[in-house]
C-alpha atoms as a PDB file:
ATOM      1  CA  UNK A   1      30.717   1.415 -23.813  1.00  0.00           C
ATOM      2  CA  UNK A   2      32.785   1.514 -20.955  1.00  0.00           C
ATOM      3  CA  UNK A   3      34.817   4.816 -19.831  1.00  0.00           C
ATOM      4  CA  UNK A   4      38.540   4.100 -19.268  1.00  0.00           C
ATOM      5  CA  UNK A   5      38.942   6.545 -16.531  1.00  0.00           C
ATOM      6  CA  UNK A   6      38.966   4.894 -13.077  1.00  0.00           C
ATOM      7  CA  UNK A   7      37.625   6.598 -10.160  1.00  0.00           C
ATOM      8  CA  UNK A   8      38.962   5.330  -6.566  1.00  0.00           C
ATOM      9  CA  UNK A   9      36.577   6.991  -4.057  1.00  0.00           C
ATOM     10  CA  UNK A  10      34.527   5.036  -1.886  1.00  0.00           C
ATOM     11  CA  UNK A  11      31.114   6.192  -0.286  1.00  0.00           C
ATOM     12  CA  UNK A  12      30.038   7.241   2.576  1.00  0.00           C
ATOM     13  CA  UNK A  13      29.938   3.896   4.419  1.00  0.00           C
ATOM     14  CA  UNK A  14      33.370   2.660   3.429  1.00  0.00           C
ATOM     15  CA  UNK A  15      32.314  -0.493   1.563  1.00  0.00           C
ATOM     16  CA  UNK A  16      33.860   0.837  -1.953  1.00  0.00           C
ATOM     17  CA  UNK A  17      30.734   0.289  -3.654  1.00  0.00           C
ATOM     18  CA  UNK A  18      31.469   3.697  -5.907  1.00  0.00           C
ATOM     19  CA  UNK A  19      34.832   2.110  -6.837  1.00  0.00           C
ATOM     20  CA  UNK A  20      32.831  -0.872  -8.254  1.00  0.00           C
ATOM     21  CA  UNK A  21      30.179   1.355  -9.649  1.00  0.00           C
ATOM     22  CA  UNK A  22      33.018   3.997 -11.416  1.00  0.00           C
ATOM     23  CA  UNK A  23      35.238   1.208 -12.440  1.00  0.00           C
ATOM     24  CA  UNK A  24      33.344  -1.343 -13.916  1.00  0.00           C
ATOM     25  CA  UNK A  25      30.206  -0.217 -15.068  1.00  0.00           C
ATOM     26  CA  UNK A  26      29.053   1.837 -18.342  1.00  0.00           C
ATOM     27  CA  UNK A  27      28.737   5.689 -18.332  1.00  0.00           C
ATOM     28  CA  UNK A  28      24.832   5.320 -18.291  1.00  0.00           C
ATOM     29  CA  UNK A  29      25.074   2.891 -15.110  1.00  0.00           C
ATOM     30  CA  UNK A  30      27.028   5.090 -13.599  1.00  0.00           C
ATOM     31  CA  UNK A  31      24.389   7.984 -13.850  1.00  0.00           C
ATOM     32  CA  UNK A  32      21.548   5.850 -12.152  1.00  0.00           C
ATOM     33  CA  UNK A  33      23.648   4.738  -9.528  1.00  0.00           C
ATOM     34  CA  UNK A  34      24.341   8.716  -9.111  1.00  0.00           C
ATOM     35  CA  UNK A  35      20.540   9.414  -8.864  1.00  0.00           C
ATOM     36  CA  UNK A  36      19.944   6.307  -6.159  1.00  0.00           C
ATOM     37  CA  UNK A  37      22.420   7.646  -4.040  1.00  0.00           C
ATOM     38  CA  UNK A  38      20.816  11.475  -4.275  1.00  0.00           C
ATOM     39  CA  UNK A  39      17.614   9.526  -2.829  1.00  0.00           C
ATOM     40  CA  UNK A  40      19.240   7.922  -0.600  1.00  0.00           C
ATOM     41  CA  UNK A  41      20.969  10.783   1.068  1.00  0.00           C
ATOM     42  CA  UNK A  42      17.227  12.803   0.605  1.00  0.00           C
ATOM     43  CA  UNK A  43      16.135   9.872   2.577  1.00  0.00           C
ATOM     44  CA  UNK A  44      18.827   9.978   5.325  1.00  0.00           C
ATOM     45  CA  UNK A  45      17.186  12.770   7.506  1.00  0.00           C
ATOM     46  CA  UNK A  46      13.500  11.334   7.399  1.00  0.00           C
ATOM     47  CA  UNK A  47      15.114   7.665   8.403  1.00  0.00           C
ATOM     48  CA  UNK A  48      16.501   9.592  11.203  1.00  0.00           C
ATOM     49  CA  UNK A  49      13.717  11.283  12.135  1.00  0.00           C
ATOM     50  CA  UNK A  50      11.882   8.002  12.579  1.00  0.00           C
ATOM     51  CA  UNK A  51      14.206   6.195  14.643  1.00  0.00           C
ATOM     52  CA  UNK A  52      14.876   8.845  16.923  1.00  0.00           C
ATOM     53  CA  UNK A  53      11.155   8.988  17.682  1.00  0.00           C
ATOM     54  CA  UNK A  54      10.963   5.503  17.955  1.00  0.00           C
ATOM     55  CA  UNK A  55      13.840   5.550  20.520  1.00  0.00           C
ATOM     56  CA  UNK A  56      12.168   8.607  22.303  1.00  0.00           C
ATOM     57  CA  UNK A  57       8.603   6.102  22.709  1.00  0.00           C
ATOM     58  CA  UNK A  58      10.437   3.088  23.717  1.00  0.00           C
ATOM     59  CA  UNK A  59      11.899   5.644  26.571  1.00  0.00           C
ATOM     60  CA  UNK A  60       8.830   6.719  27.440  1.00  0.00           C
ATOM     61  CA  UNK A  61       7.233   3.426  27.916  1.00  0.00           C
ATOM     62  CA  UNK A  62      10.127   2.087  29.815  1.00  0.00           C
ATOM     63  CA  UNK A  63       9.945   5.250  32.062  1.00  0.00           C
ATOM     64  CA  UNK A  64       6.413   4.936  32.477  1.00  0.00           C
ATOM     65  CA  UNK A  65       6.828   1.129  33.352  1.00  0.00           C
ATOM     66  CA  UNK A  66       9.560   2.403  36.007  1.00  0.00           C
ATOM     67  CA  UNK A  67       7.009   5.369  37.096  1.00  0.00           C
ATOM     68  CA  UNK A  68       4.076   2.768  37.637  1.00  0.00           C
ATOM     69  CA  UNK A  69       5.964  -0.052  39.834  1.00  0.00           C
ATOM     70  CA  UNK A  70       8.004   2.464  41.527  1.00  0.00           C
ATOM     71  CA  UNK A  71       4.653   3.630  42.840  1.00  0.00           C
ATOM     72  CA  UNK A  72       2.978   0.668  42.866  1.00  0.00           C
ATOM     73  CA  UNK A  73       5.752  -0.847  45.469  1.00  0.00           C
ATOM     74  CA  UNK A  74       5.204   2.622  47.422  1.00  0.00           C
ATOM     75  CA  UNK A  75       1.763   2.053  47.731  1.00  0.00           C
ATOM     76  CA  UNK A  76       2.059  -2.059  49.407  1.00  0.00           C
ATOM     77  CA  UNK A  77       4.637  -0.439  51.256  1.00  0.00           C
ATOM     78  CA  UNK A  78       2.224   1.860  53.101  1.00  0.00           C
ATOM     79  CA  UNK A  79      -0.487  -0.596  53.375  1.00  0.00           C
ATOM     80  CA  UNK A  80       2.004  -2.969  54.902  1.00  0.00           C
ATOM     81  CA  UNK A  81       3.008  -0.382  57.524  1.00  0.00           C
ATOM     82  CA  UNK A  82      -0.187   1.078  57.988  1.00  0.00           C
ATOM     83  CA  UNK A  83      -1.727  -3.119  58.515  1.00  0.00           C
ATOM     84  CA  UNK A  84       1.622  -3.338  61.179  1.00  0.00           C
ATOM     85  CA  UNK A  85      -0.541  -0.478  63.008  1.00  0.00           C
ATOM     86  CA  UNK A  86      -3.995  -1.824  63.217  1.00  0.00           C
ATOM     87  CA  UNK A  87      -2.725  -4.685  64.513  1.00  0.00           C
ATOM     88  CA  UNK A  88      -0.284  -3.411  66.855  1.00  0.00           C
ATOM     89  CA  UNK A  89      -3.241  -1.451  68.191  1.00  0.00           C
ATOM     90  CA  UNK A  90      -5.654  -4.339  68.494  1.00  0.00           C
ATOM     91  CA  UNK A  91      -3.054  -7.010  70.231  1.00  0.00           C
ATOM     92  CA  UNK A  92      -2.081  -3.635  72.884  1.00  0.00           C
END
């Protein structure tokens, strides 16, 4: 049995899917559509959670990348100047 009242509000993403659900679908629908979106929202903060940290690792890694050739370039710099020495000093 379908309810006659029609329901225009949309969700939380804009892509009118509660219009669809409210308009066209029976009461009982309607009512597990209602309990998939309560998981869904439950599920909102942990989905967050998890990208967040996997933005914070990617960081991380791409700062430790950084970190390692910044010092690594450091390092052939010194050996370079400190090789311009010893040589300087032998060919004096």
């Amino acid at each position: 049995m379908l309810d006659e009242t029609r329901s225009f509000q949309f969700d939380g993403a804009g892509t009118g899917e509660t219009f669809i659900m409210t308009a066209l679908n029976p009461v009982h629908h309607r009512a597990a559509a209602g309990m998939r979106g309560a998981a869904r929202r439950a599920d909102q903060p942990a989905f967050g959670t998890l990208s967040v940290l996997a933005v914070g690792f990617l960081v991380a890694s791409a700062k430790t990348a950084f970190v390692d050739a910044a010092n690594e370039l450091k390092t052939s710099a010194a050996r370079l100047v400190l090789l311009d020495r010893i040589l300087t000093a032998v060919w004096n």
